[in-house]
C-alpha atoms as a PDB file:
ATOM      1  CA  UNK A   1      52.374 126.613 159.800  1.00  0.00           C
ATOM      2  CA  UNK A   2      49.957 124.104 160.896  1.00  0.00           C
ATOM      3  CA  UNK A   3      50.065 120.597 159.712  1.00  0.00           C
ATOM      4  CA  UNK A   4      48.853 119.624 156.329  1.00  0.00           C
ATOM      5  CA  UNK A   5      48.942 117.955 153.231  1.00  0.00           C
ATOM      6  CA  UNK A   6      51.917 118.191 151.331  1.00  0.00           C
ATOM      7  CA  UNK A   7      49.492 119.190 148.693  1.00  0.00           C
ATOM      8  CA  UNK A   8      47.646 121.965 150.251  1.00  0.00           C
ATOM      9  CA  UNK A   9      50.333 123.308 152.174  1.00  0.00           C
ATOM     10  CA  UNK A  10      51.293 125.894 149.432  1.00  0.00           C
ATOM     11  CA  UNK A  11      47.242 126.468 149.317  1.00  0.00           C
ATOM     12  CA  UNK A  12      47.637 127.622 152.854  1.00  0.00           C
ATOM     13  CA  UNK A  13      50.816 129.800 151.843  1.00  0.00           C
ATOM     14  CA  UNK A  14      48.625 131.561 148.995  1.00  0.00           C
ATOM     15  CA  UNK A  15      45.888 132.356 151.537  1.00  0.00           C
ATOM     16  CA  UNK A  16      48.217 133.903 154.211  1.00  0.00           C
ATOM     17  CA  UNK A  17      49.847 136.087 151.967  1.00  0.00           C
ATOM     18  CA  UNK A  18      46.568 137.107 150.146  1.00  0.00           C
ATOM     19  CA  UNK A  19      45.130 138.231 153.485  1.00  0.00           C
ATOM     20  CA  UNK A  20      48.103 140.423 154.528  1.00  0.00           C
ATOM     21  CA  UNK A  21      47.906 141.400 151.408  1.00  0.00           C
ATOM     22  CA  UNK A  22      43.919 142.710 151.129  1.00  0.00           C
ATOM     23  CA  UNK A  23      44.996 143.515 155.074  1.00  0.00           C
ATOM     24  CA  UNK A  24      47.716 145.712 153.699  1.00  0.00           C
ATOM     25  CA  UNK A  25      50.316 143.939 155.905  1.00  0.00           C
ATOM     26  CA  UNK A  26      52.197 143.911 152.593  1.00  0.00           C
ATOM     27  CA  UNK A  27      51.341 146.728 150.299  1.00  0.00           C
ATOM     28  CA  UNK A  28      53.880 146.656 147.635  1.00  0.00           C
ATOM     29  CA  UNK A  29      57.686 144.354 147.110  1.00  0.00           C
ATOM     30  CA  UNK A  30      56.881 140.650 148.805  1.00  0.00           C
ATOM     31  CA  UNK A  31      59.296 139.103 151.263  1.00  0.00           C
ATOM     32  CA  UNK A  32      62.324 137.095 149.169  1.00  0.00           C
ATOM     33  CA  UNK A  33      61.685 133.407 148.368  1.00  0.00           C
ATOM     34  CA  UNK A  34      63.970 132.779 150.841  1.00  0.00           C
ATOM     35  CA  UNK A  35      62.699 134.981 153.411  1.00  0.00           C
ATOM     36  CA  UNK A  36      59.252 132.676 153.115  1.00  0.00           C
ATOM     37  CA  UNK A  37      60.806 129.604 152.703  1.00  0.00           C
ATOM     38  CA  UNK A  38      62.011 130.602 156.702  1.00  0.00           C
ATOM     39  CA  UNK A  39      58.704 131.855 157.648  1.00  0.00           C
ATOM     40  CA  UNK A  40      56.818 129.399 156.342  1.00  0.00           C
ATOM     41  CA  UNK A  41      58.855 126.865 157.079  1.00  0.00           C
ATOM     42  CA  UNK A  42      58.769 125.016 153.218  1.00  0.00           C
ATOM     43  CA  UNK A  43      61.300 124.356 150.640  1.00  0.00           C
ATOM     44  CA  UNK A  44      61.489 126.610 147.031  1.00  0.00           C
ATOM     45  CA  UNK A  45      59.054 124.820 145.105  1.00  0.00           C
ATOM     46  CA  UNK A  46      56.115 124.838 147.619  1.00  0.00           C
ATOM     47  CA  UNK A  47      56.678 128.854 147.819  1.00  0.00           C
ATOM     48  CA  UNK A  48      57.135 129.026 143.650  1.00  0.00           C
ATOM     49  CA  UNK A  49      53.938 127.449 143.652  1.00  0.00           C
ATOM     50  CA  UNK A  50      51.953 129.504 146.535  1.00  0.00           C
ATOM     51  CA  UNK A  51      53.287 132.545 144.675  1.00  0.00           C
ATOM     52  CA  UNK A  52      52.241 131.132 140.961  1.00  0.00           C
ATOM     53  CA  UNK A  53      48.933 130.961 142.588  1.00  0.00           C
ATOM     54  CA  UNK A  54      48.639 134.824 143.285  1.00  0.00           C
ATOM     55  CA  UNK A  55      50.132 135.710 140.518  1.00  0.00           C
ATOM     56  CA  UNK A  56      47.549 134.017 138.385  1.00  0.00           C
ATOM     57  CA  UNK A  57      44.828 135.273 140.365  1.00  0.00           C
ATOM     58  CA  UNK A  58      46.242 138.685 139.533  1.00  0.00           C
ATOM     59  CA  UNK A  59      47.314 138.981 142.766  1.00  0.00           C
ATOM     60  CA  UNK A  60      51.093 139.755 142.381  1.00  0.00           C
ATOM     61  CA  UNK A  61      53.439 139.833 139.505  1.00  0.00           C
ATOM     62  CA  UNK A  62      57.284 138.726 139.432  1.00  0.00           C
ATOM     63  CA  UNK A  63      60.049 141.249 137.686  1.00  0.00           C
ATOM     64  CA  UNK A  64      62.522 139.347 136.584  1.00  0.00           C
ATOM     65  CA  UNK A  65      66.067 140.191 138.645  1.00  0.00           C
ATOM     66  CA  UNK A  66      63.383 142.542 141.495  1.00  0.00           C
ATOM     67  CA  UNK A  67      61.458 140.097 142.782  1.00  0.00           C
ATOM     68  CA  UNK A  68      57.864 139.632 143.589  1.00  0.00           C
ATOM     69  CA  UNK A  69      55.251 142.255 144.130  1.00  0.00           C
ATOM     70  CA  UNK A  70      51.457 143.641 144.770  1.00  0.00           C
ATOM     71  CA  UNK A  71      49.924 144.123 141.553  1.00  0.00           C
ATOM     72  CA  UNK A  72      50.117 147.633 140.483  1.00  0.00           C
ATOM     73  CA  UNK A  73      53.171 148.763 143.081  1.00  0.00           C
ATOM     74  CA  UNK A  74      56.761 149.005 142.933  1.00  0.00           C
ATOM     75  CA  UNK A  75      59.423 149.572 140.374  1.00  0.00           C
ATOM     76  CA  UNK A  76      58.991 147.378 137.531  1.00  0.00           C
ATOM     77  CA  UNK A  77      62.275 148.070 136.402  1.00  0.00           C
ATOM     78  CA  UNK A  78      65.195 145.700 136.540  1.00  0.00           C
ATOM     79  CA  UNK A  79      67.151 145.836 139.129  1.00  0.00           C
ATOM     80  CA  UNK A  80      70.276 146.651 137.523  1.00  0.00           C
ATOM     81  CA  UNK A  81      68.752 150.024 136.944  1.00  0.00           C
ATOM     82  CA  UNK A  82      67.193 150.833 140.070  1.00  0.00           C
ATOM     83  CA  UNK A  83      70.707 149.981 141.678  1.00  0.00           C
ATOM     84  CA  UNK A  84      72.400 152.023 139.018  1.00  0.00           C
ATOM     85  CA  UNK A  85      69.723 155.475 139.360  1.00  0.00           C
ATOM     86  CA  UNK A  86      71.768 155.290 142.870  1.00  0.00           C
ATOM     87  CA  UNK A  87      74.906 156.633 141.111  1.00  0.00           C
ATOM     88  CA  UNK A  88      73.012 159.636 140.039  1.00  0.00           C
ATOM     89  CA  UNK A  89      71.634 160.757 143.522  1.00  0.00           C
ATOM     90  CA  UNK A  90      72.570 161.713 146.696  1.00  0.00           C
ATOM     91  CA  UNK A  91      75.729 163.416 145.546  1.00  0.00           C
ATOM     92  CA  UNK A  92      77.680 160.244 144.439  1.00  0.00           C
ATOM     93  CA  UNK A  93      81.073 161.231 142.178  1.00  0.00           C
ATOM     94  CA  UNK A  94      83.426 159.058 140.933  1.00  0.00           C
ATOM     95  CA  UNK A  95      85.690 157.200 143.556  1.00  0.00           C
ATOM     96  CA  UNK A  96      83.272 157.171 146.103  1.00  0.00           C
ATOM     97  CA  UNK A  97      82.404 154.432 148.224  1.00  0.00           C
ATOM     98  CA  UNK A  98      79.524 151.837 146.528  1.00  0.00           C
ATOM     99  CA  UNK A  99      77.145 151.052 149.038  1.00  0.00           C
ATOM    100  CA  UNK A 100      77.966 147.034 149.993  1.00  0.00           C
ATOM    101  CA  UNK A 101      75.979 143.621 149.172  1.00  0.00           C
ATOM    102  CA  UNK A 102      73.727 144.122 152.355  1.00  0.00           C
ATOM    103  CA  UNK A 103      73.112 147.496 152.269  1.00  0.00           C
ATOM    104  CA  UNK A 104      71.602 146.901 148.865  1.00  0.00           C
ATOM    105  CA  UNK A 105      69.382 144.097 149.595  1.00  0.00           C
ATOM    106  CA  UNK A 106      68.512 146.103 152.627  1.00  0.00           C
ATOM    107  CA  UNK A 107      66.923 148.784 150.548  1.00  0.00           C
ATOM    108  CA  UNK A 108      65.501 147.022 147.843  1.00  0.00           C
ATOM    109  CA  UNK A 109      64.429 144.364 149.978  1.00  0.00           C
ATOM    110  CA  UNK A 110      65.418 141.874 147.414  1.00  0.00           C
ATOM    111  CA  UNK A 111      67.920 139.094 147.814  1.00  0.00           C
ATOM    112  CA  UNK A 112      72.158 138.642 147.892  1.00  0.00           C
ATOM    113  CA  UNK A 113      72.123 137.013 144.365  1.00  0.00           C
ATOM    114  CA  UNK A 114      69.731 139.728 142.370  1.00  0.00           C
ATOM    115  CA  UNK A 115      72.023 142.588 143.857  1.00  0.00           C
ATOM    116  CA  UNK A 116      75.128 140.514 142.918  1.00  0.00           C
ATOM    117  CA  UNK A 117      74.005 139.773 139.480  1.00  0.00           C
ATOM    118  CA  UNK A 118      72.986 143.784 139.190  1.00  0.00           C
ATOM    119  CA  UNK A 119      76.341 144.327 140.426  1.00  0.00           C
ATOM    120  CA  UNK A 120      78.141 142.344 137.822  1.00  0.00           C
ATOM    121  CA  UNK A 121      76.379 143.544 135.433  1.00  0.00           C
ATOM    122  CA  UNK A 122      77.174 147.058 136.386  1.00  0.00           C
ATOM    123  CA  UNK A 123      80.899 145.926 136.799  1.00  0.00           C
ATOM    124  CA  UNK A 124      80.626 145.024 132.981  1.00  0.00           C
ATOM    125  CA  UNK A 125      79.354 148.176 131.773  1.00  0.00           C
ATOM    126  CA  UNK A 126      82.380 150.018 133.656  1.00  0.00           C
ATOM    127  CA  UNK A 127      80.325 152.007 136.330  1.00  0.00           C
ATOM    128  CA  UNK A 128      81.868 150.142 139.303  1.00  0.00           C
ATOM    129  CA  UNK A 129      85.110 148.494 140.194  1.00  0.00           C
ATOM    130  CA  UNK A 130      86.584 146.119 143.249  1.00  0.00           C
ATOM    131  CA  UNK A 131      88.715 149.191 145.130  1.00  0.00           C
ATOM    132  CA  UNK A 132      91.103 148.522 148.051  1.00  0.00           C
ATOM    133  CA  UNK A 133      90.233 146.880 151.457  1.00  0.00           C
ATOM    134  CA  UNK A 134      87.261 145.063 149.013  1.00  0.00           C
ATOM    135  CA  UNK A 135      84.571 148.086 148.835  1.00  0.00           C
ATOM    136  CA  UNK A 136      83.483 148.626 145.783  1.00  0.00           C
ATOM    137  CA  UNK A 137      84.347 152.091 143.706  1.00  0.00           C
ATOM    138  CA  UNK A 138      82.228 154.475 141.505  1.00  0.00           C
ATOM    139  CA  UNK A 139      84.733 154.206 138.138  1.00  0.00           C
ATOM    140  CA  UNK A 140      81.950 156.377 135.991  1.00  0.00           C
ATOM    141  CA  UNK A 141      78.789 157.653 136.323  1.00  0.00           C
ATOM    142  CA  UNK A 142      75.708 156.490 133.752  1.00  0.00           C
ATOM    143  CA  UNK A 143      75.401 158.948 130.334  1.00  0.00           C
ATOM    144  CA  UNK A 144      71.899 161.252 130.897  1.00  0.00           C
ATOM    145  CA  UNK A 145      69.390 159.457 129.492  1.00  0.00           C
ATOM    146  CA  UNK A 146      68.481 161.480 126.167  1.00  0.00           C
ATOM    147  CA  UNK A 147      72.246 162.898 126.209  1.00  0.00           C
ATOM    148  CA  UNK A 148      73.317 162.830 122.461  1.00  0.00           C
END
C-alpha cells in the first residue's frame, strides 16, 4: 500500500477493492476482514471503514455471521444454514465424519470464528457432537423443511 494519510488510507482501500470489483477480480463473497487487514497491511477499523464506504455506495452488503459481499451475489443466508444444508447433501448419515474448522472456512471462504459460532450453534440444536480423536459427528440430520 503506498504511503498515505492515516485518513485516506481506507479511501485508497475502497478504491482498490471497487476496481477489482467493476474488474471482476472479485465477483461475489469479499476476502475476510482479516484476510485484508494482511493484504492491505491496516488494522480492523481502517478496513470496517473502507468496506462501510462500498457498502454505502451500494457497492457490497455485509450478512451478518457470512461475511461481506458484491451486491446482488452470494447466499444471503446465515451461515449456520448454509453450513447445516451440508448435512443434507452429498450422502451425509448420521455418525459420519463433520467436515473440520478449516475445511469449512475453506469453502465458504469466511473466517474461523463465523464457522465456529455456526458450529455451536448447530451443536445446540443437536445436529452435531464432539466424537472421538476430536472430529466432529453427525448426531441428527435437519427435519425437511415443510415436513409436518
Amino acid at each position: 500500500m503506498p504511503q498515505a494519510s492515516p485518513r485516506g488510507t481506507y479511501l485508497q482501500i475502497s478504491e482498490t477493492l471497487r476496481q477489482k470489483i467493476e474488474k471482476g477480480q472479485i465477483s461475489e463473497a469479499l476476502p475476510s476482514e482479516a484476510e485484508l487487514m494482511g493484504t492491505f497491511g491496516v488494522g480492523r477499523s481502517t478496513i470496517g471503514r473502507a468496506l462501510k464506504a462500498l457498502k454505502s455506495d451500494g457497492v457490497i452488503e455485509s450478512v451478518q455471521g457470512a461475511g461481506w459481499f458484491v451486491a446482488g451475489t452470494g447466499d444471503r443466508r446465515p451461515l449456520v444454514d448454509q453450513v447445516t444444508d451440508l448435512l443434507g447433501t452429498e450422502g451425509v448419515g448420521v455418525g459420519d465424519t463433520f467436515p473440520s474448522e478449516s475445511e469449512l472456512c475453506a469453502h465458504f471462504g469466511v473466517s474461523r470464528t463465523a464457522v465456529r459460532s455456526a458450529i455451536a450453534q448447530m451443536e445446540g440444536r443437536g445436529l452435531i457432537e464432539m466424537g472421538p480423536n476430536r472430529r466432529r459427528k453427525v448426531r441428527a440430520l435437519p427435519a425437511e423443511k415443510g415436513a409436518s
